[in-house]
Protein backbone atom coordinates (compact mmCIF):
# COMPACT_ATOMS: atom_id res chain seq x y z
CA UNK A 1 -38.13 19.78 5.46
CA UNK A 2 -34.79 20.46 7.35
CA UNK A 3 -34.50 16.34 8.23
CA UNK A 4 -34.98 15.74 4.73
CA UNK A 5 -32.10 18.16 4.06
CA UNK A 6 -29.56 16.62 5.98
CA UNK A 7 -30.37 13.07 5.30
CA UNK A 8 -29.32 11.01 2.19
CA UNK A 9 -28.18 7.53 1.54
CA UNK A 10 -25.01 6.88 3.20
CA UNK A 11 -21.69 6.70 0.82
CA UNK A 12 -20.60 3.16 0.50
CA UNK A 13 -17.21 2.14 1.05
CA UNK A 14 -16.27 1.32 -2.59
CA UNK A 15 -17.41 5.27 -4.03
CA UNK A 16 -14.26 6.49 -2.60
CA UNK A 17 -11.08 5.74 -0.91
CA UNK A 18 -10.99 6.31 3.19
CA UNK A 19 -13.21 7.34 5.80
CA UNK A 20 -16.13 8.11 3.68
CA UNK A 21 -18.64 5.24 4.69
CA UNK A 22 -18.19 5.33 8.19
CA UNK A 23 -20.78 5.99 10.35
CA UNK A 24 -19.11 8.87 11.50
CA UNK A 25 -18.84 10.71 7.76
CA UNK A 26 -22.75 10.41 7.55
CA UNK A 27 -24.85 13.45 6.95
CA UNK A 28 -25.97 13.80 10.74
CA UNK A 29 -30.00 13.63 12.25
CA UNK A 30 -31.84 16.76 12.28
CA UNK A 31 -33.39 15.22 15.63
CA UNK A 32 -30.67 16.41 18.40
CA UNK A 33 -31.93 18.12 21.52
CA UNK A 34 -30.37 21.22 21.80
CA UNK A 35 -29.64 21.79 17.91
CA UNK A 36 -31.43 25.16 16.72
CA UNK A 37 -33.48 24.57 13.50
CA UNK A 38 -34.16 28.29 12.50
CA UNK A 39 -30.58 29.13 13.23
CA UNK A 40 -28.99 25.61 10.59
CA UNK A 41 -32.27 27.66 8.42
CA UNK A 42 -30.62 30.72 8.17
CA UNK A 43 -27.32 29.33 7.87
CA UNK A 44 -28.36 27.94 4.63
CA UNK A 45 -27.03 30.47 1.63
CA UNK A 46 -29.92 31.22 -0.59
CA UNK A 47 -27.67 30.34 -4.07
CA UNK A 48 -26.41 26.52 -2.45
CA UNK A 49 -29.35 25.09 -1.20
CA UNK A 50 -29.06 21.63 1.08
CA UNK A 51 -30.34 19.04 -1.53
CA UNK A 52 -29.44 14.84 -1.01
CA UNK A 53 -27.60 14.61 -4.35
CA UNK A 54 -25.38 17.71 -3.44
CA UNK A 55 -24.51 16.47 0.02
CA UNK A 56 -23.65 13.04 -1.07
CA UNK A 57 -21.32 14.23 -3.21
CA UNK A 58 -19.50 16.54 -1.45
CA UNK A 59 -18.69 13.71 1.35
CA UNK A 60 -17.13 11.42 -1.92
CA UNK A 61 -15.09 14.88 -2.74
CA UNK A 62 -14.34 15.05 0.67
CA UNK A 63 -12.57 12.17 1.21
CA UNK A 64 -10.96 11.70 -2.33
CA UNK A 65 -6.93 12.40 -2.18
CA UNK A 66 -7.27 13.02 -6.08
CA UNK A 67 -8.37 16.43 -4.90
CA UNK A 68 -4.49 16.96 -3.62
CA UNK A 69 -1.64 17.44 -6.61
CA UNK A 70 -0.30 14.25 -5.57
CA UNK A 71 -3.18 12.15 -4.82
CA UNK A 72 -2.49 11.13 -0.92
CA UNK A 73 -4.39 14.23 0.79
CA UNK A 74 -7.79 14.76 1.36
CA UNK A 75 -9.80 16.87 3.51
CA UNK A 76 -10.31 14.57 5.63
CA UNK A 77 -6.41 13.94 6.22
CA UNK A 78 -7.14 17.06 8.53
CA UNK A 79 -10.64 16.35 9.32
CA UNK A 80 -11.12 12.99 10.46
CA UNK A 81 -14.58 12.20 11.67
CA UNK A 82 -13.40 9.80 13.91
CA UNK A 83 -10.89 12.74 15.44
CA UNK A 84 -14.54 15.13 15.48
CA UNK A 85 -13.25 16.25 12.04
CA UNK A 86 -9.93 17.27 13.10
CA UNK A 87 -6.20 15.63 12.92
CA UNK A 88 -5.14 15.14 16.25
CA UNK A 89 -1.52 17.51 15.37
CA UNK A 90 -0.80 20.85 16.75
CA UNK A 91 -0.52 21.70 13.18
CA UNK A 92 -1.42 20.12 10.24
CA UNK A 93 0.65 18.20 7.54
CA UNK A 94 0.02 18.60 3.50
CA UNK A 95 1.63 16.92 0.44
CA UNK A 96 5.02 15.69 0.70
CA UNK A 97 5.05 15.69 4.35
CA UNK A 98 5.25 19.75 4.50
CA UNK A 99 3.99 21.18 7.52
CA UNK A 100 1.50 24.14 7.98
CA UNK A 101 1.39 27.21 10.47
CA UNK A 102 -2.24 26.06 11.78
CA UNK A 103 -4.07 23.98 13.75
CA UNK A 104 -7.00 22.26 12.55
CA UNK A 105 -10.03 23.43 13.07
CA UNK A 106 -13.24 21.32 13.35
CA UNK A 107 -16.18 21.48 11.13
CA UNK A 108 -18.84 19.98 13.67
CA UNK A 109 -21.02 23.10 13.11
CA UNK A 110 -19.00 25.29 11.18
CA UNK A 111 -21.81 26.50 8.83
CA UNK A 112 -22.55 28.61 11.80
CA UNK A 113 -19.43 30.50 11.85
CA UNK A 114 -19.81 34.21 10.75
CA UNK A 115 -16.30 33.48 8.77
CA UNK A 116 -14.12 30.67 8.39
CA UNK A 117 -10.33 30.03 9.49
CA UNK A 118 -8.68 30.92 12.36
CA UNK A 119 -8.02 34.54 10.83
CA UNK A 120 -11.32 34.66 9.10
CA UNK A 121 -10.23 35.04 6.03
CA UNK A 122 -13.09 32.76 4.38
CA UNK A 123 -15.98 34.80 4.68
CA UNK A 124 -18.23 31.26 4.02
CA UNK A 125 -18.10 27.42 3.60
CA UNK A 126 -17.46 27.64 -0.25
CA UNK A 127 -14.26 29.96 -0.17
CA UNK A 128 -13.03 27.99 2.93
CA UNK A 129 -13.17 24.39 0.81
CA UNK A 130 -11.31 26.09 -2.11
CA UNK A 131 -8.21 27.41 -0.10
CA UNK A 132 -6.86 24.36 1.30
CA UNK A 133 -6.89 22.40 -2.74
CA UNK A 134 -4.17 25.35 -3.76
CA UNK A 135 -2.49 25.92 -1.21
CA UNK A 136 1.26 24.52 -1.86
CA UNK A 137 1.70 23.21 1.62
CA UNK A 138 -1.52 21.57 1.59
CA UNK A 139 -2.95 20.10 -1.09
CA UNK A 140 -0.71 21.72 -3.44
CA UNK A 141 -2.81 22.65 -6.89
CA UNK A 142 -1.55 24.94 -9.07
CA UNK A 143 -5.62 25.47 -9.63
CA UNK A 144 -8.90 24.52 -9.04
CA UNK A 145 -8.64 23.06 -12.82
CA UNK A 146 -6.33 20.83 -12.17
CA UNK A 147 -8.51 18.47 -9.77
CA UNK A 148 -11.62 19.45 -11.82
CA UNK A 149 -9.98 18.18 -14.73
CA UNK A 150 -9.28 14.63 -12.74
CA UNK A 151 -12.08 13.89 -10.74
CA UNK A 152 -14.28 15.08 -14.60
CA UNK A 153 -12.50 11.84 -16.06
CA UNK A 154 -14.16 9.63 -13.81
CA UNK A 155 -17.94 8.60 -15.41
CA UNK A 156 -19.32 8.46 -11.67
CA UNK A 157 -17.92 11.99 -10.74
CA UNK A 158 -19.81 13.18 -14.03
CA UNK A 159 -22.98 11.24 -13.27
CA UNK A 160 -22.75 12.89 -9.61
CA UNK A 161 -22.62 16.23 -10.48
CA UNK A 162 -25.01 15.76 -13.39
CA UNK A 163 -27.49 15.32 -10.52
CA UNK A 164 -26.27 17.75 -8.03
CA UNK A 165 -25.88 20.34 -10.15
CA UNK A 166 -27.52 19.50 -14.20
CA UNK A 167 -24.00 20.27 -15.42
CA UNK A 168 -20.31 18.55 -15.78
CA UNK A 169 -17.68 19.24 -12.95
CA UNK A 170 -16.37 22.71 -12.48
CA UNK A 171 -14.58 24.51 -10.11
CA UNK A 172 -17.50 26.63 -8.78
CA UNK A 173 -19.65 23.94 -8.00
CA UNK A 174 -16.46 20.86 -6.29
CA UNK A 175 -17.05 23.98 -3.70
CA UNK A 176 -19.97 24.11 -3.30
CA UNK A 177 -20.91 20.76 -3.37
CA UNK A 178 -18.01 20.22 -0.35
CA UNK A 179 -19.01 23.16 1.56
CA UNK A 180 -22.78 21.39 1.31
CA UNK A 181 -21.37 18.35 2.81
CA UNK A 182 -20.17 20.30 6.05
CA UNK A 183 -22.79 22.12 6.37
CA UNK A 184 -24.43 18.48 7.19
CA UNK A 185 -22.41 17.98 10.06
CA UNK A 186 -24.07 19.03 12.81
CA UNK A 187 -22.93 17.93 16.44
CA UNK A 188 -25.85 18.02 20.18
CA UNK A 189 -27.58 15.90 21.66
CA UNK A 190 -24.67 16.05 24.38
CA UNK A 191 -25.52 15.99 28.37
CA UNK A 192 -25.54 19.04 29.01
CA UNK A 193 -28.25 19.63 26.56
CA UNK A 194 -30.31 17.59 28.01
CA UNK A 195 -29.50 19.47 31.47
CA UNK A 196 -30.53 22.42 29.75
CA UNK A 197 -33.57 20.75 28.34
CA UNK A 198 -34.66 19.69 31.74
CA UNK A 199 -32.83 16.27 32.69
CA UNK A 200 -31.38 17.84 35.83
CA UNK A 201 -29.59 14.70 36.07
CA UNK A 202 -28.23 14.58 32.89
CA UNK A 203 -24.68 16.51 34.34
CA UNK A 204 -23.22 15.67 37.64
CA UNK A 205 -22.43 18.27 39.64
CA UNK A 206 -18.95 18.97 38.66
CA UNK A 207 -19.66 19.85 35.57
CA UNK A 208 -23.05 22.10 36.79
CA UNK A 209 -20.30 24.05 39.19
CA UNK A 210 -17.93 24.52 35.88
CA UNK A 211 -21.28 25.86 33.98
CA UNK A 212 -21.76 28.42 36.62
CA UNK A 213 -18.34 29.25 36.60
CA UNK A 214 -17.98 29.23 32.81
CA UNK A 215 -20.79 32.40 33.08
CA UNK A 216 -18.87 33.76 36.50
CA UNK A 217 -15.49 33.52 38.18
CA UNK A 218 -13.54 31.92 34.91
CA UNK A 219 -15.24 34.78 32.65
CA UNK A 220 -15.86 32.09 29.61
CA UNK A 221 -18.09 33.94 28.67
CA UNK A 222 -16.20 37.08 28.05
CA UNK A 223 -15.69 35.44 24.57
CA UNK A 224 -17.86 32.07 24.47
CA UNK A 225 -21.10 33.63 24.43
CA UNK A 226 -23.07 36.08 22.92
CA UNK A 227 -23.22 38.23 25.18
CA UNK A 228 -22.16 38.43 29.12
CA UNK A 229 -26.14 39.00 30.27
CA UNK A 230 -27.55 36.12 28.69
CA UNK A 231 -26.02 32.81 28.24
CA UNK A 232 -25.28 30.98 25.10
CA UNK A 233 -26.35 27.10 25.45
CA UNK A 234 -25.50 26.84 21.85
CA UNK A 235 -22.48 26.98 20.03
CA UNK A 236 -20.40 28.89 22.72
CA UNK A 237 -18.83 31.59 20.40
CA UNK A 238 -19.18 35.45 19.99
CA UNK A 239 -18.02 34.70 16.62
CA UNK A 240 -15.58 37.43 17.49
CA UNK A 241 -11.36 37.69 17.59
CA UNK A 242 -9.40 38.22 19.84
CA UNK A 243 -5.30 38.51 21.08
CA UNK A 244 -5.91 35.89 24.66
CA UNK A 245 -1.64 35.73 24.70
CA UNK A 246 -0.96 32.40 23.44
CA UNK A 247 2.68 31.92 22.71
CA UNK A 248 3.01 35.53 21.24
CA UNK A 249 6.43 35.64 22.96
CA UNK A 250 8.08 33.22 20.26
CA UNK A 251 7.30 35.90 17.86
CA UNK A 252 8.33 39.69 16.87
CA UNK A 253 4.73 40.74 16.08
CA UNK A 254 5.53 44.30 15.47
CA UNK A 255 8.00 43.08 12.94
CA UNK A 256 5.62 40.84 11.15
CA UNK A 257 2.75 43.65 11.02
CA UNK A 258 5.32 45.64 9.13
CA UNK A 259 6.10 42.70 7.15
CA UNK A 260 3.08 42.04 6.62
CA UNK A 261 1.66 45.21 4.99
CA UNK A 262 4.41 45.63 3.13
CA UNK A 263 3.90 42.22 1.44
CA UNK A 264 0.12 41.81 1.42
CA UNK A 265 -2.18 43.89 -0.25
CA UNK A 266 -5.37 44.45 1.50
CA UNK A 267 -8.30 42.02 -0.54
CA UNK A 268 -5.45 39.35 -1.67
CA UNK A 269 -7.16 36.43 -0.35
CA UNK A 270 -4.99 33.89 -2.21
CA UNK A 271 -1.90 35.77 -0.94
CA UNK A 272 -3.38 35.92 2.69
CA UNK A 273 -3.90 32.33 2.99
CA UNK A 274 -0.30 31.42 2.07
CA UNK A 275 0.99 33.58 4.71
CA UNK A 276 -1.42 32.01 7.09
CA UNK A 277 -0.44 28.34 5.98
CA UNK A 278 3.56 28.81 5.02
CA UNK A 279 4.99 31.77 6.80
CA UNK A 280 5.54 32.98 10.22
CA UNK A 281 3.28 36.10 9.50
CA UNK A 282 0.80 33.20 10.84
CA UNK A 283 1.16 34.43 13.90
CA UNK A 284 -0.37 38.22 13.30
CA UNK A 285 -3.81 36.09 13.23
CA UNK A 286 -6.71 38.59 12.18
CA UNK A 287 -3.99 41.40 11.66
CA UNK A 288 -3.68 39.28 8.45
CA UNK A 289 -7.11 40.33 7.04
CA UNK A 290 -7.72 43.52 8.20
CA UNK A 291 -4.24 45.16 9.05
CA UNK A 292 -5.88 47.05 12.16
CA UNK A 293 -3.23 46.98 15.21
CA UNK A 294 -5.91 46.19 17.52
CA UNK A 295 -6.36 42.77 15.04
CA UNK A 296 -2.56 41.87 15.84
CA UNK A 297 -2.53 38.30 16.94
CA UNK A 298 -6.33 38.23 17.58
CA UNK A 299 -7.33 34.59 16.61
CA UNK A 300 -10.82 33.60 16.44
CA UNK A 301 -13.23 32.32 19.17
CA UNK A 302 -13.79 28.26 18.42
CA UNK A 303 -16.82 27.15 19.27
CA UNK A 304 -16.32 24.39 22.58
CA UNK A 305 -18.58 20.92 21.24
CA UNK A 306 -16.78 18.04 21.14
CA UNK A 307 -13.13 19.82 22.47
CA UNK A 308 -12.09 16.57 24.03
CA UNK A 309 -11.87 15.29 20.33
CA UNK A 310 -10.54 18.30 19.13
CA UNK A 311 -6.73 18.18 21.35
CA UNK A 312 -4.12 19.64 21.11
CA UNK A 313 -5.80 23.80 21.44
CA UNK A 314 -5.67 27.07 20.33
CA UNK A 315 -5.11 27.76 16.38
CA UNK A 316 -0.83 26.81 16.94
CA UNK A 317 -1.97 23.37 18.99
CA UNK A 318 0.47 24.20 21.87
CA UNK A 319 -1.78 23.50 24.56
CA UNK A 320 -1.98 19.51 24.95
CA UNK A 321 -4.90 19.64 27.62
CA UNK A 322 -7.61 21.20 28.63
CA UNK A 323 -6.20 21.14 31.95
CA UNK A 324 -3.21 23.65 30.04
CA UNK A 325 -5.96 25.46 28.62
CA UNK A 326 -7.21 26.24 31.69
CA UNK A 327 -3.76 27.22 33.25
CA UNK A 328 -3.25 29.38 30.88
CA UNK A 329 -6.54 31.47 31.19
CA UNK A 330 -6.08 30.84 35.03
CA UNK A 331 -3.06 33.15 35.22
CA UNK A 332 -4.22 35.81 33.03
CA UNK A 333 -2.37 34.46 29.88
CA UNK A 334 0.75 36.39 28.66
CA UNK A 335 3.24 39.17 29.68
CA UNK A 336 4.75 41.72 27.66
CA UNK A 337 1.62 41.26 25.67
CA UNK A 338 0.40 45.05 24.43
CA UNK A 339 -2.19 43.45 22.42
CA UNK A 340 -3.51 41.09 24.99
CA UNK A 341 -7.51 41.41 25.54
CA UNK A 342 -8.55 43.50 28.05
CA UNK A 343 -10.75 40.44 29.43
CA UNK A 344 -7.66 38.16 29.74
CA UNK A 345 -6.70 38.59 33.59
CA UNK A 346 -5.74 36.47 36.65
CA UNK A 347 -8.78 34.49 38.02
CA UNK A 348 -7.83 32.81 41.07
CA UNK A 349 -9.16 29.42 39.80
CA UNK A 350 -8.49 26.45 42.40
CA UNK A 351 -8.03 22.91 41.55
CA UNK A 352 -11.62 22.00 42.37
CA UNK A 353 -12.38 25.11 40.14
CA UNK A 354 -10.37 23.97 37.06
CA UNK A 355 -11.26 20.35 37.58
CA UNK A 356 -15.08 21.46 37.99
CA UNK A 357 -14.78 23.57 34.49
CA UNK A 358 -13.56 20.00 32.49
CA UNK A 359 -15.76 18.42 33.85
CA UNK A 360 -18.64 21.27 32.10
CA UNK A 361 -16.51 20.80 28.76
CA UNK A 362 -16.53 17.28 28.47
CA UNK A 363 -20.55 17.38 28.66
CA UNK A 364 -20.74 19.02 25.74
CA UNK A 365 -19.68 15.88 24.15
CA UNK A 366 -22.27 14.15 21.62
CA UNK A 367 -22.96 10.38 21.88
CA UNK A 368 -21.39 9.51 18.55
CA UNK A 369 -18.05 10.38 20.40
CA UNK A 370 -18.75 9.66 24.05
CA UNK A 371 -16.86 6.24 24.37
CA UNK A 372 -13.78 8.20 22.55
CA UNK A 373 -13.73 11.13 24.71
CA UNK A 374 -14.28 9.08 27.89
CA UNK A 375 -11.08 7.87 27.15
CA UNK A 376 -9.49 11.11 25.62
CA UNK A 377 -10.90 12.81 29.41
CA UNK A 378 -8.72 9.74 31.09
CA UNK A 379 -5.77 10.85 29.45
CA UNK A 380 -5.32 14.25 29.91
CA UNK A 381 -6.14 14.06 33.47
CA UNK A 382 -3.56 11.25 33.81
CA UNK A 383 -1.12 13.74 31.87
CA UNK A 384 -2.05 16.75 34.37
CA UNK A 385 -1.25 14.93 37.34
CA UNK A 386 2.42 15.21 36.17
CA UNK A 387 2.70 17.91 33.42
CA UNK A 388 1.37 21.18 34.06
CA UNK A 389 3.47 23.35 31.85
CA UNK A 390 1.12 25.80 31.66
CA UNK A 391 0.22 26.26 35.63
CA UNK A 392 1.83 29.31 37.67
CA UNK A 393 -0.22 29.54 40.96
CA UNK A 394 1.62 33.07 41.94
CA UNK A 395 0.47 34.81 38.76
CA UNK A 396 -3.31 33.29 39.13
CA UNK A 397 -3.91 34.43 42.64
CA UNK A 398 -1.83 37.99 41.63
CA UNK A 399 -2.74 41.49 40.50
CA UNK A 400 -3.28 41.56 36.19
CA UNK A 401 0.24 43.13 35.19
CA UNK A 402 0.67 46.16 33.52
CA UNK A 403 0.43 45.71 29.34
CA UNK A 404 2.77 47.69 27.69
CA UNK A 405 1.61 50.19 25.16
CA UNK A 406 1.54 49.44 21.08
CA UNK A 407 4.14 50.15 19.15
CA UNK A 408 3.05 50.00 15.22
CA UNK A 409 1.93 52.81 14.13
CA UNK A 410 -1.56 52.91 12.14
C-alpha cells in the first residue's frame, strides 16, 4: 500500500517549467534499506492522505515560478533536487534578488520532522509550504489568492486539482497538495545502511571509527539521536533545539529578545516568519516562537542524510565544510555564549578523529547522489587542507570555559 503511495507517473518536462521531470524530482521508491515504513505510516496526517493524483501535482506546483509575485521563483529555486533539495547559498535569495536571514533547509525526509523551519515555527508540511509564497523576501504574495487566482486560469491546473481534490484550486488545498509532494521524498538506501543491515563491508573503516565516535568521544549523539543509550540509525535527529554557539557573537541577543517581545505577539505566525526571513531577530532562533530565554538562539537539530549535498551548514550557512563543522564542535563552539548547550564542550578530536567522522557522514549518502557527493567530498577536503577557519587546537584539547550567566529577565 505504502509503494503505491509514493509512486505515480513521473511529470513530463512540458507540465511545467524547470526541474520538474528530472529523475531527481520523482516521487522516490518505497524499497530503500534502511527507510522505516511504520514510521513514513505515521507520518502521514489523517486529513491529507498520500494519493498519486495529489503527489503529482504538488511536484508541477512545486516547480512553477507563477507561485512567486513575479513569476521567476519557485520552491525549488531553494530546493533543487539536484542540490538534495537545497540551494547551495549560505542563505537563500527571493524575488528581486532580495536576500533572506536563512539557510535552506532540505526536504529529503522532512515529513518526519516534529516541526518545520529552523525555529519551528511550522508545526507541519502544509503551514511550512504556505510561508515561503507570502513572504515579501521570498516569493513575495500579498496572499495565498493571488497565486490561486493564477495557477486557477490555467485548464490543466483545474483538471489537476479536479482529481486531487474533486474541487477547483484554493488556497487550502496548493498546500496541501505541495506538502504531499515532499512528503514523497524520501532519501536511504545509503552505505551505511547497508552496514547496519549486515553488509559489514558496505563502510570502510574510516567511516565505522567516525560511527563509533559519532555515539562516543565527538558526543553526536548528544543531539543526533534519540536518545544517548540507544542509537538512532535513522534520521539522526532528537527533533529537539538547541543554542550549539554558531556565530552568536555577530549579534546582541539580549537586545533582540527584548526586541523581539516587544514586537511579536506570542501565536503571530505570519509576523514570526518575517522576522525569521527579513530581520536580524533571525538570529534569536526558537526564542522566536516561544520567547523562553533558555530558547535564545536555539536552532533546530537537522537531520545528517545527504549533508555533503546540503553545504554550506548550520541554519546562517557560515560553515563551508564539514571539516569547519567539525572544528567548530571540536573546540567546544563559542565563548561568551550564556546560552550555549550544556553538551557543547571541548572534545579533543585529532585529525584522524575528524577525518574518520566525514568519512561516517558521507556514508549516509543515497545512490541517487553518490557520483555528486564523491565529488562534493573531493572538494571540501581539498579546501581543508588550506582553510580551516574554524580550527583552534588550544581550545579543543582545553578545559570547557566558564559561560557567563543570562541576562534577560523572564
Amino acid at each position: 500500500m505504502l509503494i503505491a503511495l509514493f509512486t505515480c507517473k513521473p511529470v513530463e518536462a512540458a507540465d511545467v517549467v524547470g526541474g520538474a521531470a528530472s529523475p531527481l524530482a520523482q516521487p522516490k521508491s518505497m524499497r530503500q534499506v534502511g527507510l522505516p515504513p511504520a514510521a513514513i505510516k505515521a507520518a502521514i496526517p489523517a486529513d491529507n492522505p498520500q494519493t498519486a493524483e495529489k503527489i503529482a501535482l504538488g511536484q508541477r506546483l512545486f516547480f512553477d515560478g507563477r507561485l512567486s509575485a513575479d513569476g521567476t521563483i519557485a520552491c525549488s529555486n531553494c530546493h533543487d533536487p539536484v542540490r538534495a533539495f537545497t540551494d547551495g547559498k549560505p542563505v537563500s535569495t527571493g524575488i528581486a534578488g532580495r536576500i533572506g536571514q536563512r539557510n535552506a533547509p532540505t526536504i529529503l525526509n522532512a515529513l518526519f520532522n516534529k516541526t518545520q523551519f529552523w525555529d519551528g515555527r511550522a508545526a507541519t508540511l502544509e503551514e511550512q509550504a504556505a510561508f515561503p509564497i507570502v513572504n515579501e523576501v521570498e516569493m513575495g504574495q500579498p496572499s495565498l489568492d493571488a497565486p490561486v487566482a493564477r495557477i486557477a486560469a490555467n485548464p490543466e491546473y483545474q483538471e489537476a486539482f479536479r482529481k486531487a481534490f474533486g474541487s477547483a484550486p484554493d488556497a487550502r488545498n496548493l498546500a496541501r497538495a505541495i506538502a504531499a509532494y515532499e512528503r514523497s521524498q524520501v532519501a536511504y538506501d545509503s552505505p551505511f545502511d547497508h552496514f547496519i543491515a549486515g553488509e559489514r563491508g558496505a563502510i570502510d573503516a574510516a567511516a565505522q571509527r567516525g560511527w563509533e565516535l559519532f555515539n562516543t568521544r565527538a558526543r553526536c549523539n548528544k543531539c543526533h539521536a534519540l536518545g544517548e543509550n540507544k542509537r538512532d540509525t535513522t534520521n539522526f535527529t532528537d527533533n529537539d533545539f538547541h543554542n550549539i554557539g554558531v556565530m552568536i557573537v555577530r549579534h546582541d541577543v539580549v537586545g533582540l529578545a527584548k526586541q523581539a517581545r516587544q514586537l511579536l505577539a506570542s501565536g503571530d505566525a505570519a509576523a514570526i516568519d518575517r522576522a525569521a526571513i527579513q530581520t536580524d531577530l533571525s538570529a534569536l532562533g526558537r526564542f522566536l516562537v516561544t520567547k523562553k530565554e533558555s530558547d535564545i538562539a536555539a536552532f533546530k537539530t537537522p537531520n545528517l542524510r545527504n549533508l555533503l549535498l546540503t553545504a554550506p551548514y548550520f541554519h546562517d550557512g557560515s560553515h563551508a565544510t564539514l571539516w569547519d563543522v567539525m572544528d567548530h564542535y571540536n573546540k567546544g563552539a563559542g565563548l561568551n555564549n550564556p546560552y550555549l548547550d550544556e553538551d557543547i564542550v571541548p572534545l579533543a578530536l585529532s585529525e584522524r578523529d575528524i577525518d574518520d567522522l566525514v568519512a561516517f557522514l558521507a556514508s549516509l549518502t543515497s545512490p541517487a547522489y553518490k557520483e555528486a557527493a564523491a565529488i562534493e567530498l573531493a572538494r571540501q577536503r581539498e579546501l581543508s587542507r588550506t582553510t580551516r577557519p574554524q580550527r583552534d587546537t588550544a581550545r579543543a584539547f582545553g578545559p570547557k570555559p566558564a559561560r557567563p550567566r543570562p541576562t534577560l529577565r523572564q
